[in-house]
Protein backbone atom coordinates (compact mmCIF):
# COMPACT_ATOMS: atom_id res chain seq x y z
CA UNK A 1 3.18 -22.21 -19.67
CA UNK A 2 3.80 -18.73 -21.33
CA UNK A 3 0.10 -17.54 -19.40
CA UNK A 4 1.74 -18.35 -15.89
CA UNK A 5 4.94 -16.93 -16.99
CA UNK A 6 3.22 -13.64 -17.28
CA UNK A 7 1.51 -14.13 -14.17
CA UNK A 8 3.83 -14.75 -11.99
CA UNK A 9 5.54 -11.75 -13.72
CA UNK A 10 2.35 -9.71 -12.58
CA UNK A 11 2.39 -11.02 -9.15
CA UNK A 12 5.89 -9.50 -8.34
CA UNK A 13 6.04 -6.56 -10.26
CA UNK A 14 2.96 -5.18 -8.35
CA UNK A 15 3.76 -6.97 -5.17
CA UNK A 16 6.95 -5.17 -5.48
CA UNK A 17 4.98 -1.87 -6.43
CA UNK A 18 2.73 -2.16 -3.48
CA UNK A 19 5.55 -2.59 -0.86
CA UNK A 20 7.53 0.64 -2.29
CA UNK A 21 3.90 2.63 -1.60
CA UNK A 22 3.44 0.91 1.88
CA UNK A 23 6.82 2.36 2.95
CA UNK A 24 5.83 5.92 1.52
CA UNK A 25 2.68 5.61 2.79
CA UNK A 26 4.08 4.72 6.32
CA UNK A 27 6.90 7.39 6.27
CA UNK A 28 4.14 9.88 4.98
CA UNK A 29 1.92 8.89 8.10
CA UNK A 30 5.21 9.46 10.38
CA UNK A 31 6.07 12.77 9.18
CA UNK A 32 2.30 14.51 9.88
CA UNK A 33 2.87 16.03 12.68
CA UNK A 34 -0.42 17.06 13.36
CA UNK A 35 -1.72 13.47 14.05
CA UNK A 36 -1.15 12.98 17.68
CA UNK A 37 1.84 10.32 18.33
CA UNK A 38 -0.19 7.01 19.03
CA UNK A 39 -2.05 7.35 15.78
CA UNK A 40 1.29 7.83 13.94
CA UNK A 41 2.54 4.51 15.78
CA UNK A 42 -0.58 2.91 14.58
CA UNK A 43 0.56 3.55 10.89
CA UNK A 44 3.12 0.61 11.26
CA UNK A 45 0.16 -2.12 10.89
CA UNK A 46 -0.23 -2.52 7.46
CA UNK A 47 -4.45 -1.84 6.98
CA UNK A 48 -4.11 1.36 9.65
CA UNK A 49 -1.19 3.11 7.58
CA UNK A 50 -3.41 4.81 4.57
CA UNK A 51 -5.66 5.60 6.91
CA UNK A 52 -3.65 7.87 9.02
CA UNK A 53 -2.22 8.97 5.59
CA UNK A 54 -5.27 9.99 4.69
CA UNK A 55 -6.83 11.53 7.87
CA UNK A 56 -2.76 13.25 7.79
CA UNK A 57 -4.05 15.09 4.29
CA UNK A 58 -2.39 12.90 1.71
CA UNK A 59 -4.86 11.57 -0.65
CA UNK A 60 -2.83 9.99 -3.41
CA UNK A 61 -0.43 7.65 -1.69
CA UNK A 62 -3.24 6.22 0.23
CA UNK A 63 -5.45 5.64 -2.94
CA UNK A 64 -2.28 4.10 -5.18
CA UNK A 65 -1.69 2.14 -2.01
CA UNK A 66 -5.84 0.08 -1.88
CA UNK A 67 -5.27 -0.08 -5.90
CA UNK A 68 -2.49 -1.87 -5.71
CA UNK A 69 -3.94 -4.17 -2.97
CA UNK A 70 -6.83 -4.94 -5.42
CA UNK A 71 -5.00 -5.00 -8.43
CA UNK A 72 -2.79 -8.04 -6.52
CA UNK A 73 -5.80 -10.03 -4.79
CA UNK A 74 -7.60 -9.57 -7.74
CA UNK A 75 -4.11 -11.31 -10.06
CA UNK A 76 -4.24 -13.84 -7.12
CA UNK A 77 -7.08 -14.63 -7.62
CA UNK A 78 -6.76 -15.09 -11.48
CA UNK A 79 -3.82 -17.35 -10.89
């Protein structure tokens, strides 16, 4: 009981984590403003936003952002 305790624990604390980066990521991708307008748009679908972070020049946002992805399929997939 105590092992799923503490995974479920891990499930929301970097679920939690990850959606806090998303929005930075996505408010980072909206204030670039040398990314045309469509691609900027595009940064509200979820897999697009760290990419237009990234091609935007932010580097460390984007990369917290697919760690935390991992980090939580990879606790899914534990649990």
């Amino acid at each position: 009981m105590i092992v799923e305790a503490w995974l479920l624990l891990g499930w929301i604390v970097v679920a939690a984590a990850f959606l806090v980066v998303h929005a930075v990521v996505v408010w980072l991708a909206f204030r670039e403003g040398s990314i045309p307008l469509r691609w900027r748009l595009l940064a509200l679908l979820p897999p697009v936003a760290p990419g237009v972070a990234w091609a935007g020049g932010r580097r460390v946002a984007p990369f917290l952002w697919a760690v935390l992805l991992v980090l939580y399929l990879g606790l899914r997939l534990a649990g």
